[in-house]
Protein backbone atom coordinates (compact mmCIF):
# COMPACT_ATOMS: atom_id res chain seq x y z
CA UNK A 1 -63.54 35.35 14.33
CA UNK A 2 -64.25 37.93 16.80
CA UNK A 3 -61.95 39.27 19.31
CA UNK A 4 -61.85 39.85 22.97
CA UNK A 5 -60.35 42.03 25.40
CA UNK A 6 -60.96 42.78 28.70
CA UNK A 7 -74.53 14.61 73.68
CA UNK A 8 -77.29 15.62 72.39
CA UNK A 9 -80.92 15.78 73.36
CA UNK A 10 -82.34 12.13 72.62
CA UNK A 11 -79.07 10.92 74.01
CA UNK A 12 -79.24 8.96 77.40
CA UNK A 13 -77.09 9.85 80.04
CA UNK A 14 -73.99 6.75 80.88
CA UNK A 15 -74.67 4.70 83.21
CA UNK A 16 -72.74 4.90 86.74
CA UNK A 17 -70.11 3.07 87.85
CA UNK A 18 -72.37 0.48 90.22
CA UNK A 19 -74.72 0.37 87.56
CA UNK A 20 -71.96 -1.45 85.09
CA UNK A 21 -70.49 -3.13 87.61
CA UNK A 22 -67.11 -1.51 86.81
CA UNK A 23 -65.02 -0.22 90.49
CA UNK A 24 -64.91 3.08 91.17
CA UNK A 25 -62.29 5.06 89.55
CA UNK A 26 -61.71 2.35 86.82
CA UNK A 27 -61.63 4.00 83.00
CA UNK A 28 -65.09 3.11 81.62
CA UNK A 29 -65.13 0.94 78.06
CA UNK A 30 -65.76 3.75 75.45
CA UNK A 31 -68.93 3.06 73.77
CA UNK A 32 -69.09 0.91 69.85
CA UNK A 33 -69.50 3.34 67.31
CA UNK A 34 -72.25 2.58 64.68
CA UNK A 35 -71.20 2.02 61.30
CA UNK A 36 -73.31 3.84 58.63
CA UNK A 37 -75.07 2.30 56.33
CA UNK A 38 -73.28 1.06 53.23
CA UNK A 39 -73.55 3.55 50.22
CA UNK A 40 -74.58 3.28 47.07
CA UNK A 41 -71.19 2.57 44.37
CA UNK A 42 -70.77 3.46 41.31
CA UNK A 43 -67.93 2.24 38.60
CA UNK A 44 -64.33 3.61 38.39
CA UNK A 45 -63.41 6.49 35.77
CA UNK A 46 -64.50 5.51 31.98
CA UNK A 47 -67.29 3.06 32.80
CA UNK A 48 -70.97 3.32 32.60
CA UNK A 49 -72.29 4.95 35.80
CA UNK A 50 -74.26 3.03 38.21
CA UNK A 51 -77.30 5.09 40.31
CA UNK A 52 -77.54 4.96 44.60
CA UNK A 53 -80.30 6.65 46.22
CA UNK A 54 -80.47 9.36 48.92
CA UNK A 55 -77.43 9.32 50.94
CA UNK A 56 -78.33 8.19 54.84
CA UNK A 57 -77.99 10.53 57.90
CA UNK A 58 -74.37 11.07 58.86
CA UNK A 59 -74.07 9.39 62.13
CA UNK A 60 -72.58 11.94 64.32
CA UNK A 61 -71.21 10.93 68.32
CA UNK A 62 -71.42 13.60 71.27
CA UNK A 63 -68.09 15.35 70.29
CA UNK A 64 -69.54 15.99 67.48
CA UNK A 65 -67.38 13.36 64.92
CA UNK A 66 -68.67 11.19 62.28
CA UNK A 67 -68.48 7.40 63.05
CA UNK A 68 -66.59 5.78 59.76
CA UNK A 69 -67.02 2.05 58.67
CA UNK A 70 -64.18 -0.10 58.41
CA UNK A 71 -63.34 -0.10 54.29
CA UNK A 72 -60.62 -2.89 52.69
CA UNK A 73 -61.23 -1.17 49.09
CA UNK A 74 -59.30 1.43 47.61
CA UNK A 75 -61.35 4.15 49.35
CA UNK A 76 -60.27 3.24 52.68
CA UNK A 77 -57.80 6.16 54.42
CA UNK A 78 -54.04 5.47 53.33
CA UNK A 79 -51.68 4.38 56.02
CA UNK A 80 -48.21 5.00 56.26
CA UNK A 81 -45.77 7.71 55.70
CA UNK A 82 -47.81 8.27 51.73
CA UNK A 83 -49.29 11.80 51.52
CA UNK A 84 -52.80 11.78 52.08
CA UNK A 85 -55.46 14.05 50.69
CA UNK A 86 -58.90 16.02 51.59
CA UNK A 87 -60.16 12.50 50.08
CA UNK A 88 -58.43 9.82 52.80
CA UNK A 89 -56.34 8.65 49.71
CA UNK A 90 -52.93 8.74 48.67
CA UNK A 91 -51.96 11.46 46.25
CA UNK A 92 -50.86 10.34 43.29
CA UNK A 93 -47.76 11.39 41.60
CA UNK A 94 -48.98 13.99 38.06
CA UNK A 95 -46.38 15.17 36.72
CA UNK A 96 -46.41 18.32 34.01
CA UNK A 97 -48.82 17.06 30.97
CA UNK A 98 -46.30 16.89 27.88
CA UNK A 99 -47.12 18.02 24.29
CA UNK A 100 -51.08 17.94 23.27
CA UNK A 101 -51.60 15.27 21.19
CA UNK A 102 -52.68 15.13 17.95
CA UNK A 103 -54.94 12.46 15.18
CA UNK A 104 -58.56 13.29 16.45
CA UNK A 105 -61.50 15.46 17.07
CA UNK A 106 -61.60 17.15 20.63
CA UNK A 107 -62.64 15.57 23.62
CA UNK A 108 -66.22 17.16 24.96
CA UNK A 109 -66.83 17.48 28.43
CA UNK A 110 -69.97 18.55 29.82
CA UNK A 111 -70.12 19.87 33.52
CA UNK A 112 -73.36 19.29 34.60
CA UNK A 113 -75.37 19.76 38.11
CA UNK A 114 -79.20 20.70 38.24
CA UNK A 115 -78.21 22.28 41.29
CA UNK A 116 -76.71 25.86 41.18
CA UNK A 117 -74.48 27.54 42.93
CA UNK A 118 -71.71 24.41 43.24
CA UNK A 119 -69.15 25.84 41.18
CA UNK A 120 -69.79 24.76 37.47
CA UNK A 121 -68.93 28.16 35.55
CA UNK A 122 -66.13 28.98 38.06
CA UNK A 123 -64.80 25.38 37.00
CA UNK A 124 -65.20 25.65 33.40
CA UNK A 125 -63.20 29.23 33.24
CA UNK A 126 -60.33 27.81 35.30
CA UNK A 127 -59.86 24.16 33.89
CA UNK A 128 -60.75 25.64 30.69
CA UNK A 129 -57.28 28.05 31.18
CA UNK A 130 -54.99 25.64 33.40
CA UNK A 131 -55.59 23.25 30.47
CA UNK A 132 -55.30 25.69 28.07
CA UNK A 133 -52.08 26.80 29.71
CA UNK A 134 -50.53 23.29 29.37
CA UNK A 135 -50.89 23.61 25.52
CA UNK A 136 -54.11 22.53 25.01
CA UNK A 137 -56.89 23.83 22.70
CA UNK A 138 -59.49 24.77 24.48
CA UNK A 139 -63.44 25.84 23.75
CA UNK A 140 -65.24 26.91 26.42
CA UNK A 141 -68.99 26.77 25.52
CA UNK A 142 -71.56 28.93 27.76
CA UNK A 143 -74.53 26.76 27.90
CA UNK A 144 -77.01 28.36 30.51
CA UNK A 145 -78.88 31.37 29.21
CA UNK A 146 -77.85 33.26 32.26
CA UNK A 147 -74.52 33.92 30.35
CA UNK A 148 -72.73 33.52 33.52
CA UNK A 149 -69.46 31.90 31.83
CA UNK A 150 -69.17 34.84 28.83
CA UNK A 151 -69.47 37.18 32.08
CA UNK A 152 -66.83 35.64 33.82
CA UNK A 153 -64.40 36.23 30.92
CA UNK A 154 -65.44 39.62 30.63
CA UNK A 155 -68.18 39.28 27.84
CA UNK A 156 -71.54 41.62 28.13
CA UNK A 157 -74.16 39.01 26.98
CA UNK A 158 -76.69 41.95 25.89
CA UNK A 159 -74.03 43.11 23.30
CA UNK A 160 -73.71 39.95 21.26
CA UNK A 161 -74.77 40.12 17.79
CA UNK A 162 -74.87 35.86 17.94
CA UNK A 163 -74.48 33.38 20.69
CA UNK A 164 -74.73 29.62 20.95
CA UNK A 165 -78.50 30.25 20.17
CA UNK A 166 -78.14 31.65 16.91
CA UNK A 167 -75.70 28.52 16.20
CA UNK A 168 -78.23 25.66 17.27
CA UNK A 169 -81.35 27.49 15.39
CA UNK A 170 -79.54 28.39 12.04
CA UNK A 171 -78.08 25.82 10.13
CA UNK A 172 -75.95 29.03 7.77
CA UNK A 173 -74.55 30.01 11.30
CA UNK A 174 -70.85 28.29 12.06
CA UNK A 175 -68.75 28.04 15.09
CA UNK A 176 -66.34 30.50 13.51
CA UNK A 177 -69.18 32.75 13.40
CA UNK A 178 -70.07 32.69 16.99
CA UNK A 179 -66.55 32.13 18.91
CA UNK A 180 -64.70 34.37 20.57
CA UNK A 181 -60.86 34.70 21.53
CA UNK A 182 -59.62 35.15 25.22
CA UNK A 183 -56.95 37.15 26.53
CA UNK A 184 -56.10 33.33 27.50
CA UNK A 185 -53.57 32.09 24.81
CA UNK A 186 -55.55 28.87 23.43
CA UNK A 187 -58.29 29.45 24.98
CA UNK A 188 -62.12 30.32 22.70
CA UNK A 189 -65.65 31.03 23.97
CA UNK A 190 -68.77 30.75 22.51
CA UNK A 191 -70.88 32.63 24.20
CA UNK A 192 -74.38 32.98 25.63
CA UNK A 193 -77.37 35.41 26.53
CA UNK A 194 -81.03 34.76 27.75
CA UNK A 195 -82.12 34.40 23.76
CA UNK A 196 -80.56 30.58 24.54
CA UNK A 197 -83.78 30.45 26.93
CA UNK A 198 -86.07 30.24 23.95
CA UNK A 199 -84.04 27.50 22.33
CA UNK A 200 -85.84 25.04 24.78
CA UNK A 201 -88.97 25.63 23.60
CA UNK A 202 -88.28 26.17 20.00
CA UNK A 203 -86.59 22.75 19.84
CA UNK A 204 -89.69 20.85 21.29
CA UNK A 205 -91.40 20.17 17.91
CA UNK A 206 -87.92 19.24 16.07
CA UNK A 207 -86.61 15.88 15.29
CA UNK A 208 -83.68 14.27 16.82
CA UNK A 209 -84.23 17.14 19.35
CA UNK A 210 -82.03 16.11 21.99
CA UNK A 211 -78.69 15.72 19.16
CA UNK A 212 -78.82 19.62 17.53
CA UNK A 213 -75.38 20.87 19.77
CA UNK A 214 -73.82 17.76 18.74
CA UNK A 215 -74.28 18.70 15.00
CA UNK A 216 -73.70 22.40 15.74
CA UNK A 217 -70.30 21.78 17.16
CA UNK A 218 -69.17 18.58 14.99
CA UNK A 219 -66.86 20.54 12.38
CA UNK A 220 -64.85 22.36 15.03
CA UNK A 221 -63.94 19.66 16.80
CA UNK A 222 -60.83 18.70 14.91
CA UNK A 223 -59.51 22.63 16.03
CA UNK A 224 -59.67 22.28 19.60
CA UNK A 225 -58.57 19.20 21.63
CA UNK A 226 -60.92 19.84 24.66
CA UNK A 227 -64.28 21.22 24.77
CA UNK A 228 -65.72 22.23 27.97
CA UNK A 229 -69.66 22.88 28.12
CA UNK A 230 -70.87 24.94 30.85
CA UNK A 231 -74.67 23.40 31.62
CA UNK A 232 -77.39 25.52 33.35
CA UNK A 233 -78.79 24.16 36.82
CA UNK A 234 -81.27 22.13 35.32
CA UNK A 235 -82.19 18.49 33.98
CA UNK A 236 -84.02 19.70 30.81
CA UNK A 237 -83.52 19.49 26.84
CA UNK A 238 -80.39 21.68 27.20
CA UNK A 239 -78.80 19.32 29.14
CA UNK A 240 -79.86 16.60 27.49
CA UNK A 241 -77.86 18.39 24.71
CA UNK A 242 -75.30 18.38 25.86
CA UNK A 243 -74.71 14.74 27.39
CA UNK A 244 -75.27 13.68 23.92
CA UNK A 245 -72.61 15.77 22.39
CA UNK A 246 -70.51 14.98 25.36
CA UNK A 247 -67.83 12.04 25.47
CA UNK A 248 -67.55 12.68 29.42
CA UNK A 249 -69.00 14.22 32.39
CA UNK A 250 -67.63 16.57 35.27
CA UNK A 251 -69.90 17.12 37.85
CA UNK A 252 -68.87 19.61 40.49
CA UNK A 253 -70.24 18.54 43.55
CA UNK A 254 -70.32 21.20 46.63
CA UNK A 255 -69.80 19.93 49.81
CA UNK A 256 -73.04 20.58 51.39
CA UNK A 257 -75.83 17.82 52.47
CA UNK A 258 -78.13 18.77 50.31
CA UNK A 259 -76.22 18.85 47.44
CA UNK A 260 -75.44 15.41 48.20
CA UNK A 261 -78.67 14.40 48.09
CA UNK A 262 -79.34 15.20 44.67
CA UNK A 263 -76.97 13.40 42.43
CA UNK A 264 -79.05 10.18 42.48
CA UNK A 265 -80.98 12.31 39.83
CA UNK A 266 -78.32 13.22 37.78
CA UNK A 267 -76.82 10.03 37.95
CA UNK A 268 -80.14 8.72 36.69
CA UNK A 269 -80.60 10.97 34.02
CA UNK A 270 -77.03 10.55 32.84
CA UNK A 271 -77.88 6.64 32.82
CA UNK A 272 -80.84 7.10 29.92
CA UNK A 273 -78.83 9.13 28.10
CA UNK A 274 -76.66 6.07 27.99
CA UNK A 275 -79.03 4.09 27.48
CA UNK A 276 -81.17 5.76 24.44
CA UNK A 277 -78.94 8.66 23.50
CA UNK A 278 -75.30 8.48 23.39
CA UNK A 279 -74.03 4.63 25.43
CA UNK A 280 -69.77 6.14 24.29
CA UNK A 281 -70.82 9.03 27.23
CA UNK A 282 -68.80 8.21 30.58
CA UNK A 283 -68.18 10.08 33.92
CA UNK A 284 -65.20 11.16 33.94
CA UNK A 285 -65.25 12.42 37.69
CA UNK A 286 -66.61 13.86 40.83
CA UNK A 287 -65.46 17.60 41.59
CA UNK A 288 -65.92 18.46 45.34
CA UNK A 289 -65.71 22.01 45.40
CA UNK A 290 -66.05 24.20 48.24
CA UNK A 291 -64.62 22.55 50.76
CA UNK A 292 -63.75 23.59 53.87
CA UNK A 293 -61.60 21.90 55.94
CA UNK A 294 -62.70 23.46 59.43
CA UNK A 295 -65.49 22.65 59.44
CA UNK A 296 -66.90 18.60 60.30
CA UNK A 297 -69.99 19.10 57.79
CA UNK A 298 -67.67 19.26 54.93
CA UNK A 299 -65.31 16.76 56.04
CA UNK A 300 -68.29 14.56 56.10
CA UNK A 301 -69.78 15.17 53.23
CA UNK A 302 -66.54 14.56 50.93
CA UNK A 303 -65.97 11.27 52.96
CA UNK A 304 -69.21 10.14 52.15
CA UNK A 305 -69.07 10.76 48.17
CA UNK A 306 -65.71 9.01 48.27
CA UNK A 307 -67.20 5.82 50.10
CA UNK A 308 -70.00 6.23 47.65
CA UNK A 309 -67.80 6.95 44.47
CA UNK A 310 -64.56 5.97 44.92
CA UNK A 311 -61.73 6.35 42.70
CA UNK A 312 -64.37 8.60 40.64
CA UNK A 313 -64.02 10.86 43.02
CA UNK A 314 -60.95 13.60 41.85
CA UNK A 315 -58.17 13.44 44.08
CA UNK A 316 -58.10 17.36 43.77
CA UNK A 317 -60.53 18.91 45.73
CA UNK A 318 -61.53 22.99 45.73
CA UNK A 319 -61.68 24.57 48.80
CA UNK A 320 -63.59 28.13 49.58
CA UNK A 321 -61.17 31.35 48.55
CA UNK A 322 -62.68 34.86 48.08
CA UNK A 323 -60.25 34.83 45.32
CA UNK A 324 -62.66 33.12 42.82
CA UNK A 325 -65.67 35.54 43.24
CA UNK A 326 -62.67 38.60 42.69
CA UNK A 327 -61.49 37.23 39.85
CA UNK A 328 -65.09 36.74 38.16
CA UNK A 329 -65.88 40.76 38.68
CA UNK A 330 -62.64 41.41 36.61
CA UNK A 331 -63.46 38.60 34.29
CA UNK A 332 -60.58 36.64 34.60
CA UNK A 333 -59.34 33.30 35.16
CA UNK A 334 -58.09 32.99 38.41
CA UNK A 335 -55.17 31.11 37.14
CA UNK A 336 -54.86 34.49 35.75
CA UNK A 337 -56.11 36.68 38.03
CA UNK A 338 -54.07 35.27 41.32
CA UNK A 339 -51.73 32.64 39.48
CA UNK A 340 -50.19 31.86 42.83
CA UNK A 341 -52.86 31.36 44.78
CA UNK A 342 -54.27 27.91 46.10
CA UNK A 343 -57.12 28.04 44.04
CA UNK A 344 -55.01 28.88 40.95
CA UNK A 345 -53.12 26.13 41.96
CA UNK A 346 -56.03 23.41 42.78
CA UNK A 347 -57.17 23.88 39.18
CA UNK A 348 -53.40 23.11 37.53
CA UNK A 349 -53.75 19.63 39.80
CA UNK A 350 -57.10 19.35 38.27
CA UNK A 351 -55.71 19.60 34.66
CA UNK A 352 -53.07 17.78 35.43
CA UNK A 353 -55.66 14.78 37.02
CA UNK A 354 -58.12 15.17 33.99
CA UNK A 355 -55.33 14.68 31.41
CA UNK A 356 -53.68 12.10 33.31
CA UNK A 357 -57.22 10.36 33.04
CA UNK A 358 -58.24 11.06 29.79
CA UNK A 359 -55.33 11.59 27.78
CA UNK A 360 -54.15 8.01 26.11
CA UNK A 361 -50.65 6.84 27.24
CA UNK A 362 -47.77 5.75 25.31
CA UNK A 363 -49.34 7.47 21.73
CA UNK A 364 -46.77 9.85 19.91
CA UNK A 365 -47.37 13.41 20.15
């Protein structure tokens, strides 16, 4: 094992007092707000997911606010004097995760978007260490030939004598050939270059092409309790890959319109590999990440992938922080990078929400 350091236009004006009828200097009726069209739903955390299409145009009134529907399901905004988050729900209580448990093979977890730039390495590195940091076993595995993941723990992809390539492709090459230890206590990479790029088209002509990572990885699995698979931005054989080998699926989810727009596609693709692949993979949940609060777009955009997703949806969300691009040039977590920070901290409420989901209750340790 190798080691590592380092109003708008096409609105109409309101019509005038004698025009309503209304006397002059009486308040005039504010107008109905439209309700937008019901979105597509998908099933709760652990179930098969269910497909919507394109999300509808946010309907937007001349300040400038989004016009909600009326909800009586558990996505509707909390009332009371229970703390509500980004989301419109209550927070739940998640308390510190205790001992890992043991009596079975790690728990794979592929975080997958085709589109790029939403956070999906920056994800991996930091639930990969906030988990590890709670006692967990982790294996990070850099999945996108762009090594992006390796880099952000302070790997040079061009100096690796083997990667995960080397691993798929030669049945004498192991897992304990390949992975790496992190200055992160519990916490292993196997890493990635551009050779991984060829692996697509080398694996064309094979049999059971789609299941190779799953038999790559399958006698490690009883060392680690979590395995977290960093996917390129893509909907090809690699990621095909891994949703087989997966038991669950993260998908970080910026929140941006047009990133919105494309998760009827993933949703679809993760629904045949259900169907003809691997039917034990579920979603395990919805990561919106960079979020910001100030502005309406985001706002909207998270509301609408709750009233699309509901409980699905993480309760944690990741807002925008220069924090995580500084702690990627020093190759660091940013749990350990800027442990105090709130993005350090959004991450521990993410490990704490993933465990709290996936974790069984009431086994022995």
């Amino acid at each position: 094992m190798s080691t590592l350091h380092s109003p708008g236009p096409n609105e109409s004006a309101a019509p005038s007092p004698a025009e309503t009828g209304q006397p002059t200097g009486a308040p005039a009726a504010a107008p109905a707000a439209q309700a937008p069209a019901a979105a597509s739903s998908a099933r709760g955390v652990g179930g098969p997911v269910d497909g919507g299409g394109d999300p509808e145009p946010f309907t937007v009134d001349a300040a400038g606010a989004a016009t909600v529907e009326e909800r009586d399901d558990d996505t509707a905004p909390a009332t009371g004097t229970e703390p509500v988050g980004p989301t419109g729900r209550p927070l739940p209580d998640l308390p510190e995760p205790g001992p890992r448990r043991g009596g079975g093979p790690a728990r794979v977890v592929a975080l997958v978007n085709q589109k790029g730039g939403v956070g999906k390495t920056t994800s991996t590195i930091s639930l990969g260490a906030a988990l590890a940091a709670y006692g967990r076993r982790v294996l990070l595995l850099d999945f996108d030939p762009q090594g992006a993941l390796s880099v952000g723990l302070g790997v040079n992809p061009n100096e690796l004598d083997r990667s995960v390539y080397n691993l798929m492709m030669d049945r004498d090459v192991t897992v304990d050939d390949v992975v790496l230890t992190t200055d992160v206590p519990n916490l292993h990479l196997l890493p990635s270059n551009i050779d991984l790029s060829a692996a697509e088209v080398a694996l064309v002509g094979e049999v059971a092409r789609e299941q190779v990572l799953a038999r790559a990885i399958r006698p490690a699995l009883d060392d680690y309790d979590i395995v977290l698979i960093d996917c390129q931005p893509s909907l090809g054989l690699l990621t095909v890959n891994a949703l087989t080998a997966a038991n669950g699926v993260i998908i970080p989810l910026e929140c941006e319109f047009f990133a919105l727009r494309g998760v009827a596609l993933l949703m679809d693709t993760i629904r045949k590999v259900q169907d003809r692949l691997n039917p034990d993979l579920v979603l395990d949940g919805i990561l919106a990440t960079m979020y910001d609060s100030r502005t309406t777009h985001s706002r909207e955009v998270l509301s609408r992938v709750v009233e699309a997703f509901g409980d699905t949806v993480f309760h944690t969300v990741i807002a925008r922080t220069v924090k995580f691009p500084d702690a990627s040039i020093v190759g660091e977590p940013i749990t350990q990078y800027a442990p105090t920070s709130p993005g350090a901290d959004a991450y521990r409420q993410l490990a704490r929400e993933f465990l709290a989901r996936t974790e069984p209750v009431g086994e022995p340790a």
